[in-house]
PDB file of N, CA and C in Angstrom:
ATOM      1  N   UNK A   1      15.419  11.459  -0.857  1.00  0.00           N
ATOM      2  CA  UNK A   1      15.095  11.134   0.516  1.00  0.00           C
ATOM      3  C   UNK A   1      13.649  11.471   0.853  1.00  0.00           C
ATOM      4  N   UNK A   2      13.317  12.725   0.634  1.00  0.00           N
ATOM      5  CA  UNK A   2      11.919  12.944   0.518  1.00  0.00           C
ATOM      6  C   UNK A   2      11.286  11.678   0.142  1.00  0.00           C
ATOM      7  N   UNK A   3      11.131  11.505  -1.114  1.00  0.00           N
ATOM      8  CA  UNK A   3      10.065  10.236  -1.735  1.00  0.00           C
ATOM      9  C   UNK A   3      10.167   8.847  -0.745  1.00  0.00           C
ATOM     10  N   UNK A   4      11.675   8.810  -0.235  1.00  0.00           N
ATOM     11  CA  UNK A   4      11.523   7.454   0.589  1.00  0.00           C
ATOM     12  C   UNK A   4      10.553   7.806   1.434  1.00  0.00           C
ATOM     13  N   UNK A   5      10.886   8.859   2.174  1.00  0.00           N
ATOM     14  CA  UNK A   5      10.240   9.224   3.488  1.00  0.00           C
ATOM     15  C   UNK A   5       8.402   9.326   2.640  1.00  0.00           C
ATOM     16  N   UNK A   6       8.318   9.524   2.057  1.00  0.00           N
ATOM     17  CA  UNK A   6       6.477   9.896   1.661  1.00  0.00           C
ATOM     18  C   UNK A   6       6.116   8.269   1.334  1.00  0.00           C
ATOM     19  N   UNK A   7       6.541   7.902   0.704  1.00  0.00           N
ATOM     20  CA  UNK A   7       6.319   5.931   0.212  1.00  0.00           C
ATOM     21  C   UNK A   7       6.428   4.914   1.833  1.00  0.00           C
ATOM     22  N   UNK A   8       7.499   5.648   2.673  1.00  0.00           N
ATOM     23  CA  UNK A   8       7.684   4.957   4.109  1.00  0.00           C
ATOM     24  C   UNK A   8       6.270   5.144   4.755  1.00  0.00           C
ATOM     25  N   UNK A   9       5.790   6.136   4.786  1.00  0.00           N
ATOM     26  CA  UNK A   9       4.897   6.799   5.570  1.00  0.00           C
ATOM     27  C   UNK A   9       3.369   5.915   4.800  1.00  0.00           C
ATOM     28  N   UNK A  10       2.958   6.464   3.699  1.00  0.00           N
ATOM     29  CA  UNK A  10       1.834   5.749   3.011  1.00  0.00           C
ATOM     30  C   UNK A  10       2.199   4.221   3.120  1.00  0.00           C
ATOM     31  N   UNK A  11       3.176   3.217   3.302  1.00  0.00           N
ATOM     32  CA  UNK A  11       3.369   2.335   3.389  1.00  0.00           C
ATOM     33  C   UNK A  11       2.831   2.053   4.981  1.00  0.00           C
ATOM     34  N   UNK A  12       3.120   3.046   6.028  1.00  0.00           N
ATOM     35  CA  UNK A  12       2.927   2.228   7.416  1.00  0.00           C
ATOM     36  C   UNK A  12       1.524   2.829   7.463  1.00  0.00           C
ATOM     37  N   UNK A  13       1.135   3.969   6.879  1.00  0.00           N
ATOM     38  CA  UNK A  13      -0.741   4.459   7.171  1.00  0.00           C
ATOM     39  C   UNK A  13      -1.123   3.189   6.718  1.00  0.00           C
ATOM     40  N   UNK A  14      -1.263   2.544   5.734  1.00  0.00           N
ATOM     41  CA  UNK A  14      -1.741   1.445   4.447  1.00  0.00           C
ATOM     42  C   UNK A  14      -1.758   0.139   5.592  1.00  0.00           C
ATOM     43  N   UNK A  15      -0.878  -0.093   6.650  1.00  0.00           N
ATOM     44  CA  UNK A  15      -0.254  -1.339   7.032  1.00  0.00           C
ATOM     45  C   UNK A  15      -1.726  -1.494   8.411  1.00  0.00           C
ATOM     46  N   UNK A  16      -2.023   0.091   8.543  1.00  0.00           N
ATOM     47  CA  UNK A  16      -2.547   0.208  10.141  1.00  0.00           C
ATOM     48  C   UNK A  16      -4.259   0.006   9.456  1.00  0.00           C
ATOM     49  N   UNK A  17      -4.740  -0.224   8.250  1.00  0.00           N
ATOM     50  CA  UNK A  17      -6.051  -0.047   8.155  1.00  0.00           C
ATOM     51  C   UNK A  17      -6.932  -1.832   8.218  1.00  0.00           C
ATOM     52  N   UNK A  18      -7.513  -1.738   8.245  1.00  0.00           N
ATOM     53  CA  UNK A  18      -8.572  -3.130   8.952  1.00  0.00           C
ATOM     54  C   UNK A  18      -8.608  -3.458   7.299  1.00  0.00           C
ATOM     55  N   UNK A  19      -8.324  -5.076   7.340  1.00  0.00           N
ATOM     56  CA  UNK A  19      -8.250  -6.317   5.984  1.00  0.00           C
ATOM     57  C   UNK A  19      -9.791  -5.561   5.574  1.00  0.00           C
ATOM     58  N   UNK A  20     -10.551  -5.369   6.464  1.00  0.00           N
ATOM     59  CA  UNK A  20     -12.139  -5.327   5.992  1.00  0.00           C
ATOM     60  C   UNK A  20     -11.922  -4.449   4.646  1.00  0.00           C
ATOM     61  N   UNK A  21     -11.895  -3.162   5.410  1.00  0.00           N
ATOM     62  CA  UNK A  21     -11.851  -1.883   4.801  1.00  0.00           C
ATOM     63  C   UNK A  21     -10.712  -2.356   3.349  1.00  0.00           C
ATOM     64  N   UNK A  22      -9.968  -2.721   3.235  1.00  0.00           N
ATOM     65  CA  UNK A  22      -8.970  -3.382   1.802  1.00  0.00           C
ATOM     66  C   UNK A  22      -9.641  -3.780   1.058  1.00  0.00           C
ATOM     67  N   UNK A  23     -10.265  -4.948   1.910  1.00  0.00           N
ATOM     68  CA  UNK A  23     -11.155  -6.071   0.541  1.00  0.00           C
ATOM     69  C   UNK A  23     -12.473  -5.069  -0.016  1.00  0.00           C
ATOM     70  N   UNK A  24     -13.059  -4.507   0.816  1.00  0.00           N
ATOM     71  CA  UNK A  24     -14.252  -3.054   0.234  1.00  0.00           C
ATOM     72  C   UNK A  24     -13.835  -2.118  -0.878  1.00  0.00           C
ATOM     73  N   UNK A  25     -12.486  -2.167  -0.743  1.00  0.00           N
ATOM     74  CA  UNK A  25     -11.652  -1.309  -2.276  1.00  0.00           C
ATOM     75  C   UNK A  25     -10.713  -1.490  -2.695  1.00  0.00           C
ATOM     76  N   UNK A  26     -10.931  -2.848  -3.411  1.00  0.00           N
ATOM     77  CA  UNK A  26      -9.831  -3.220  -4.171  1.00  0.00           C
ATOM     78  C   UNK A  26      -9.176  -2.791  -5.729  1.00  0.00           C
ATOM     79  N   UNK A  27     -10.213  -1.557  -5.527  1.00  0.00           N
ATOM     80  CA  UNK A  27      -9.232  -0.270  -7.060  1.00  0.00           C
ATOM     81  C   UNK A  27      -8.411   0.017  -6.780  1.00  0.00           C
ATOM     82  N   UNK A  28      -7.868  -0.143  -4.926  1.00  0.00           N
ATOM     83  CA  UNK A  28      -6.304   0.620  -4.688  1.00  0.00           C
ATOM     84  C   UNK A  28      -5.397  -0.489  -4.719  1.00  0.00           C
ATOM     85  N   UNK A  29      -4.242   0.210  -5.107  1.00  0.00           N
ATOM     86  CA  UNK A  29      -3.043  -0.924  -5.040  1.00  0.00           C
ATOM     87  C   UNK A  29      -2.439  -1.104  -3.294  1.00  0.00           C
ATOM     88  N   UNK A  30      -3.407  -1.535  -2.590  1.00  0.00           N
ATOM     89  CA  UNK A  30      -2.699  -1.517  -1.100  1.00  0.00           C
ATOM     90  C   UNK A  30      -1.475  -2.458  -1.090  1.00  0.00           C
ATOM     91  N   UNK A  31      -1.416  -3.596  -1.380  1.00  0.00           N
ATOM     92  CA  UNK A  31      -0.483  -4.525  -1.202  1.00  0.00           C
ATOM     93  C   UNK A  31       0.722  -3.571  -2.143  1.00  0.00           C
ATOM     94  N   UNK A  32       0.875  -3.102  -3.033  1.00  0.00           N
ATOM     95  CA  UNK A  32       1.822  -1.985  -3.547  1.00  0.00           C
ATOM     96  C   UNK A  32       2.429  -1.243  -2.703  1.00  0.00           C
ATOM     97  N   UNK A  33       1.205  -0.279  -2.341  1.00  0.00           N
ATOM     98  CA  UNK A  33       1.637   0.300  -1.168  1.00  0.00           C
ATOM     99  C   UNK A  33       2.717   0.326  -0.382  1.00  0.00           C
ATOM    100  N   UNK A  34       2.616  -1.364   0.655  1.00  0.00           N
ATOM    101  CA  UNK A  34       2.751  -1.899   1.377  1.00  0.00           C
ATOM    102  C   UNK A  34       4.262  -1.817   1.185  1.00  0.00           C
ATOM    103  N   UNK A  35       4.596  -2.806   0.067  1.00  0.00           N
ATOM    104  CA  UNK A  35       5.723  -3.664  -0.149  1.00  0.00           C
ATOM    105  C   UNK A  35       6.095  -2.103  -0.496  1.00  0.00           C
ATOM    106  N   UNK A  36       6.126  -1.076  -1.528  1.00  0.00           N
ATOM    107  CA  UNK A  36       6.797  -0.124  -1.238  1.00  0.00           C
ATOM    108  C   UNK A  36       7.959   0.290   0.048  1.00  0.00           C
ATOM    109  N   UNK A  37       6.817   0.307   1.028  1.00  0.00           N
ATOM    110  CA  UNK A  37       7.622   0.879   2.292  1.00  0.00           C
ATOM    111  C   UNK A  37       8.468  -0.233   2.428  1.00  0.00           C
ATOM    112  N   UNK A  38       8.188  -1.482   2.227  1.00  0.00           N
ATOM    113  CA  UNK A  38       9.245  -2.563   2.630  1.00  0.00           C
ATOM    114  C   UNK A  38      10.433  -1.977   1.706  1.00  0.00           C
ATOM    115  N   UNK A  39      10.207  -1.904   1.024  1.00  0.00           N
ATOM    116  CA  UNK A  39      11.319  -1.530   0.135  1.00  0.00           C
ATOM    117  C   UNK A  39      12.078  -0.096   0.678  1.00  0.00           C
ATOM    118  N   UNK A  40      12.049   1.042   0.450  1.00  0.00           N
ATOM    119  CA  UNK A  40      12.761   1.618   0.975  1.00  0.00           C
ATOM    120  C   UNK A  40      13.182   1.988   2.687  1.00  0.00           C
ATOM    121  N   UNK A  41      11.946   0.884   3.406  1.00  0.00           N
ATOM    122  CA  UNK A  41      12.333   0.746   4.766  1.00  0.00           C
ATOM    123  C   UNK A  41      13.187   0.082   4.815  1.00  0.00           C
ATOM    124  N   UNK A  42      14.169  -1.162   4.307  1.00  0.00           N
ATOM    125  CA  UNK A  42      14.579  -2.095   4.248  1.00  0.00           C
ATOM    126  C   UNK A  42      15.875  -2.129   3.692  1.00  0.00           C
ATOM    127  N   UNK A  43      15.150  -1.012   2.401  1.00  0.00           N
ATOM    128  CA  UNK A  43      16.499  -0.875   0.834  1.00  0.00           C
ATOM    129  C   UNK A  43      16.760  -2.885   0.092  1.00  0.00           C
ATOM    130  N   UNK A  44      16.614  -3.478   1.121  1.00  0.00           N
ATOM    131  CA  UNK A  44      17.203  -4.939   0.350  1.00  0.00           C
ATOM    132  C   UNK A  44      18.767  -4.386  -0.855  1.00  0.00           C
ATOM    133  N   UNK A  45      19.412  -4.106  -0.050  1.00  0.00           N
ATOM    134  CA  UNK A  45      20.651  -3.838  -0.753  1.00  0.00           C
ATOM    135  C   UNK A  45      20.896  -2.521  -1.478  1.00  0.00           C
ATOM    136  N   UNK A  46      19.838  -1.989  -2.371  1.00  0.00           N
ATOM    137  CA  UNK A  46      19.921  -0.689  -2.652  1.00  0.00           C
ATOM    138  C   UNK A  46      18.182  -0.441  -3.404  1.00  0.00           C
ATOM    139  N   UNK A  47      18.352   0.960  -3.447  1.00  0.00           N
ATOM    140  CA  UNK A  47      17.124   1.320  -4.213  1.00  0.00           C
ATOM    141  C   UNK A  47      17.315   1.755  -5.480  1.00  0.00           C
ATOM    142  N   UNK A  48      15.856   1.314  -6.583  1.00  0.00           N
ATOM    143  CA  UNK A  48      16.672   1.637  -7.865  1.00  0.00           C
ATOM    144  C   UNK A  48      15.154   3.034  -8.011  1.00  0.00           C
ATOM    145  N   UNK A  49      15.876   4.223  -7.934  1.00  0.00           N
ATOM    146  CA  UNK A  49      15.157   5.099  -8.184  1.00  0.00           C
ATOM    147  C   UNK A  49      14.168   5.350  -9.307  1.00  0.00           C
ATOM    148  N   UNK A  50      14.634   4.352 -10.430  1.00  0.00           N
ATOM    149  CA  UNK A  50      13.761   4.766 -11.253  1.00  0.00           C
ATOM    150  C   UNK A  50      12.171   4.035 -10.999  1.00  0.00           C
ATOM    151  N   UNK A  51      12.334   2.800 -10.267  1.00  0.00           N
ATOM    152  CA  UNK A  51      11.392   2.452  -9.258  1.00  0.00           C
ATOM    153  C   UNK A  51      10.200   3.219  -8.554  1.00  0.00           C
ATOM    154  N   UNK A  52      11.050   4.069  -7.581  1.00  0.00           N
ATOM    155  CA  UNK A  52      10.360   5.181  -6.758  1.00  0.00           C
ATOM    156  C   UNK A  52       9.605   6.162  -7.566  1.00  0.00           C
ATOM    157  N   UNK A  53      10.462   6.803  -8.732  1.00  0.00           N
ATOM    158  CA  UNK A  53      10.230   7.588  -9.752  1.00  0.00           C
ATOM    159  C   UNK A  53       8.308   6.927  -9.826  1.00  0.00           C
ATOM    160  N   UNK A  54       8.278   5.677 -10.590  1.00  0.00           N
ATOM    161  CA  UNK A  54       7.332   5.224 -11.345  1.00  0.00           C
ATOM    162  C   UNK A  54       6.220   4.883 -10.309  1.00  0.00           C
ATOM    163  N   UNK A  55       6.594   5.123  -9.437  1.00  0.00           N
ATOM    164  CA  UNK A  55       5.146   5.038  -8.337  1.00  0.00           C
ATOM    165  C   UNK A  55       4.957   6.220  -7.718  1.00  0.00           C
ATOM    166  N   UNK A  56       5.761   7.041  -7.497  1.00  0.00           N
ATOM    167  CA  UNK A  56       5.392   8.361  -7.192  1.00  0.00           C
ATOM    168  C   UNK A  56       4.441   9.228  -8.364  1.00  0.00           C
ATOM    169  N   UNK A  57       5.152   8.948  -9.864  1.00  0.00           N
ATOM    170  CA  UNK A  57       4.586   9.761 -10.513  1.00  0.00           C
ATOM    171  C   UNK A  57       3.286   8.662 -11.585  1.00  0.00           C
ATOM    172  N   UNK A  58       3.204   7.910 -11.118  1.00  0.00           N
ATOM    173  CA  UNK A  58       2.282   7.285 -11.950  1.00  0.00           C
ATOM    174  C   UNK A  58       1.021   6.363 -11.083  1.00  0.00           C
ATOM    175  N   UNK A  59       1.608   5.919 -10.034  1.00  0.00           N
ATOM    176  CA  UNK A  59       0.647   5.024  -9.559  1.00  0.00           C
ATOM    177  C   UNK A  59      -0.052   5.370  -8.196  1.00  0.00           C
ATOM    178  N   UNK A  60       0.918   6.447  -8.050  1.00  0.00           N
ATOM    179  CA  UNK A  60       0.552   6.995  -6.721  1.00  0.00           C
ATOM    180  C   UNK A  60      -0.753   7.941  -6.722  1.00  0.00           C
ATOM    181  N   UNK A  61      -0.564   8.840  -8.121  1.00  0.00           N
ATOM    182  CA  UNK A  61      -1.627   9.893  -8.292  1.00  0.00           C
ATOM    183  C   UNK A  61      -2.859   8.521  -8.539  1.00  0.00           C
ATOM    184  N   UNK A  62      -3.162   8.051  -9.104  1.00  0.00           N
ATOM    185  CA  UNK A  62      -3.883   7.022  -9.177  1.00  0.00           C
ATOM    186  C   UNK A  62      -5.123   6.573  -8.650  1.00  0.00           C
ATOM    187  N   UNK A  63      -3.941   6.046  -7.388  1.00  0.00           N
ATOM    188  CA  UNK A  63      -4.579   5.408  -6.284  1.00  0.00           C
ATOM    189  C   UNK A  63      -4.846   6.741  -5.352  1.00  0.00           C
ATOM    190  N   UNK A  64      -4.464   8.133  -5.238  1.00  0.00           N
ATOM    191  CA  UNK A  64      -4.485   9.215  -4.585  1.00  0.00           C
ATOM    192  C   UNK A  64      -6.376   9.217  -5.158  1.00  0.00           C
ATOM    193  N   UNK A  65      -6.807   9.499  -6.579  1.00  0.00           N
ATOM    194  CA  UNK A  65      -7.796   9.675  -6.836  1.00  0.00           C
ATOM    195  C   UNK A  65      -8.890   8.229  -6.489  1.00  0.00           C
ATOM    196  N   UNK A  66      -8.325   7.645  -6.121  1.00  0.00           N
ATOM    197  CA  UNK A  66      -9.462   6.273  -6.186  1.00  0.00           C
ATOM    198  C   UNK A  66      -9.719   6.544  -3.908  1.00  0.00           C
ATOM    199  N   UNK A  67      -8.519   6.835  -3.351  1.00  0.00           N
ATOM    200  CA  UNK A  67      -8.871   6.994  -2.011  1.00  0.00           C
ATOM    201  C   UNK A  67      -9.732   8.711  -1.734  1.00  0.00           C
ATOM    202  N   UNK A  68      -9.599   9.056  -2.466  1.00  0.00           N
ATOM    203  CA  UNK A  68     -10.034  10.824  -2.086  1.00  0.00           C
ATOM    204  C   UNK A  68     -11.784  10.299  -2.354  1.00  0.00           C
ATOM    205  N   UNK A  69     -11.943   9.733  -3.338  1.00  0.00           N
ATOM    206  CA  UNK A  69     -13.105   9.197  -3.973  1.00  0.00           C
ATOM    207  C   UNK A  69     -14.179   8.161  -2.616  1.00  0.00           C
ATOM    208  N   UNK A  70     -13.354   7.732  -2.104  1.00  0.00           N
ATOM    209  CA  UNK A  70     -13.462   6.827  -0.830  1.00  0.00           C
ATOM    210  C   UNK A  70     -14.142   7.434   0.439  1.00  0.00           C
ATOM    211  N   UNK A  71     -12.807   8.093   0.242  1.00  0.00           N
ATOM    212  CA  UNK A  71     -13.202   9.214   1.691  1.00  0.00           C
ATOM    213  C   UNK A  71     -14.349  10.229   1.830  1.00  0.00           C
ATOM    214  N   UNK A  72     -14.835  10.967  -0.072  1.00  0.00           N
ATOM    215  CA  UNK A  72     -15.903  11.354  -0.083  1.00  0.00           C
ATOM    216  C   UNK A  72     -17.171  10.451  -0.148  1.00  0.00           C
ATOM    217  N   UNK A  73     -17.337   9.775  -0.128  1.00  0.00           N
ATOM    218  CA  UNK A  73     -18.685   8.366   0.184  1.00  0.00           C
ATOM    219  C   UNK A  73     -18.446   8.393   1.735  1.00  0.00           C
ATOM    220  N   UNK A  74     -17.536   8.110   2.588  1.00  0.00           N
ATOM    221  CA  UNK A  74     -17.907   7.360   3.723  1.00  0.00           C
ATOM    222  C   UNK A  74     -18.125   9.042   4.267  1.00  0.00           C
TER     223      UNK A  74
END
């Protein structure tokens, strides 16, 4: 439940930022992001954890280092 709730959340921060600011850094997986939260906002029938698993622990740190990287420039 945790991970839904952390993927829900980075999914609706991700949803609220200006197309501009996206197309300026396209090293992050925003559209990922995105559809994430659709996904466990939604479930579409069920969630397959090993799913969540593979973006929490792989794609998330990732894109964590490509936005921290971001935030120190602007």
């Amino acid at each position: 439940m945790i991970a839904e709730a952390l993927l829900h959340r980075i999914g609706e921060a991700v949803s609220r930022l200006e197309e501009g600011f996206i197309a300026e850094h396209p090293a992050v997986e925003w559209q990922k992001m995105k559809g994430m939260r659709n996904v466990v906002a939604c479930e579409y029938g069920f969630i397959d954890y090993r799913i969540v698993w593979r973006a929490l622990s792989n794609v998330l740190p990732n894109d964590a280092a490509a936005i921290e990287s971001i935030l120190e420039q602007d």
